[in-house]
Protein backbone atom coordinates (compact mmCIF):
# COMPACT_ATOMS: atom_id res chain seq x y z
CA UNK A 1 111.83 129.80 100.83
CA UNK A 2 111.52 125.88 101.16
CA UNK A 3 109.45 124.25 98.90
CA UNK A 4 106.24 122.52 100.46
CA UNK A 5 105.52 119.08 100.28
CA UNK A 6 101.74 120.12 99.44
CA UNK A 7 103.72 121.10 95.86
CA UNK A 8 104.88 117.81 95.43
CA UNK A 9 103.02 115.68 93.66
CA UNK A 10 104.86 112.54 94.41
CA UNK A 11 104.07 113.68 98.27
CA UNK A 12 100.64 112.90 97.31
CA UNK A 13 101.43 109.87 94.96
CA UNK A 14 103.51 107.98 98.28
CA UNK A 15 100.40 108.87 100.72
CA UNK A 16 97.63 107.58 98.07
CA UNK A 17 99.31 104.61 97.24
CA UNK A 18 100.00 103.56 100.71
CA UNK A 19 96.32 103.68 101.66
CA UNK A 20 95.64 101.70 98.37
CA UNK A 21 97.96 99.06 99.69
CA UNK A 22 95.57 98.85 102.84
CA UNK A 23 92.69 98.58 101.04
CA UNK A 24 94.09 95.76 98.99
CA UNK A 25 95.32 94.31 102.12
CA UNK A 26 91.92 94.44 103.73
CA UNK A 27 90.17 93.32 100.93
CA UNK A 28 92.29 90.25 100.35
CA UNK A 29 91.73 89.45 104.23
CA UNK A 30 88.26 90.10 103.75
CA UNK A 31 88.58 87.32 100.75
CA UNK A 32 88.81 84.29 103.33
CA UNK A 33 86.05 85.63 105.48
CA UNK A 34 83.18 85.41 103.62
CA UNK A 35 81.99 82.31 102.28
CA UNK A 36 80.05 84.04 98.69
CA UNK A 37 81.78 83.13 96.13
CA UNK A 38 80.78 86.23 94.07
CA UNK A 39 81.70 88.69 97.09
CA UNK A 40 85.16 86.39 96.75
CA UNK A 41 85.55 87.26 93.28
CA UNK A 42 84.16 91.32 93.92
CA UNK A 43 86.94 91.42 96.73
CA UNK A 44 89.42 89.73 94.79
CA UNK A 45 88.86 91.42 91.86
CA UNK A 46 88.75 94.91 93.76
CA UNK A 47 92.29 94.24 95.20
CA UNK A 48 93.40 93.65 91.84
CA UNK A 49 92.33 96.86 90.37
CA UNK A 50 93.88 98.62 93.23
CA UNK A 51 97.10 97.10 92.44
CA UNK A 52 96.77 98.17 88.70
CA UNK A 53 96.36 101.52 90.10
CA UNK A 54 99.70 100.98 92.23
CA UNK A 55 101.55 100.34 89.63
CA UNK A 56 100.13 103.23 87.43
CA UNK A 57 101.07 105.84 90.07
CA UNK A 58 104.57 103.92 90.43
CA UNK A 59 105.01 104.42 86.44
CA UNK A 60 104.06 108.35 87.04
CA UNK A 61 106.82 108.51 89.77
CA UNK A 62 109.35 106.29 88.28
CA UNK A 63 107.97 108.24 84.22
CA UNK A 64 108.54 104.84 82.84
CA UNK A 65 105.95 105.19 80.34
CA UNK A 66 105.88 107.25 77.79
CA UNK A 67 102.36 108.84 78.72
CA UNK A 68 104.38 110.29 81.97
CA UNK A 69 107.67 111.40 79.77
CA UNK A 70 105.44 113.16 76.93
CA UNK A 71 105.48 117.04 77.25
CA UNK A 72 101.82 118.34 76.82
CA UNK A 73 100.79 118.65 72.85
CA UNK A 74 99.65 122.39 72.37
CA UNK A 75 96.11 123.01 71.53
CA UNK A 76 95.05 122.06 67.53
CA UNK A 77 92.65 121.33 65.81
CA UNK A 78 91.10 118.29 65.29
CA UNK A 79 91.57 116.55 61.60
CA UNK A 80 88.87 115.62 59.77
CA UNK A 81 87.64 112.08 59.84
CA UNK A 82 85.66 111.31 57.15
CA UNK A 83 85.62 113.26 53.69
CA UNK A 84 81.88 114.40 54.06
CA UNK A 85 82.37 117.99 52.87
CA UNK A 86 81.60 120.58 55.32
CA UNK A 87 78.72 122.87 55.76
């Protein structure tokens, strides 16, 4: 049986970033149409955020950071904090 693309995360990674990239796109248009300096800054700002997001689902592609590479802890429990005795 072939393997679905629906399985694939990265399927989903390629699709989601593309539409982020015409957001941004639109957004940074959208940047020289209005004349508000704050909804300059909001759209600017906006597109840059996207981009950060980009790049974060590049890294989970690519697993060029560590937080990608790392194989799930298993479940422990928590340590204790503070040296308050318990009740």
């Amino acid at each position: 049986m072939k393997p679905s693309s629906e399985n694939n995360p990265v399927h989903h990674t390629q699709k989601i970033k593309a539409r982020m990239r015409q957001f941004i796109e639109h957004l940074r248009e959208d940047v020289g149409k209005v004349t508000e300096p704050k909804a300059q800054a909001l759209f600017e700002t906006s597109a840059e955020v996207l981009a950060g997001l980009v790049k974060a689902f590049d890294d989970y592609e690519k697993k060029s950071e560590a937080a990608w590479r790392a194989k799930p802890m298993a479940s422990r429990p928590k340590e204790r904090t503070t040296n308050a005795p318990r009740r």
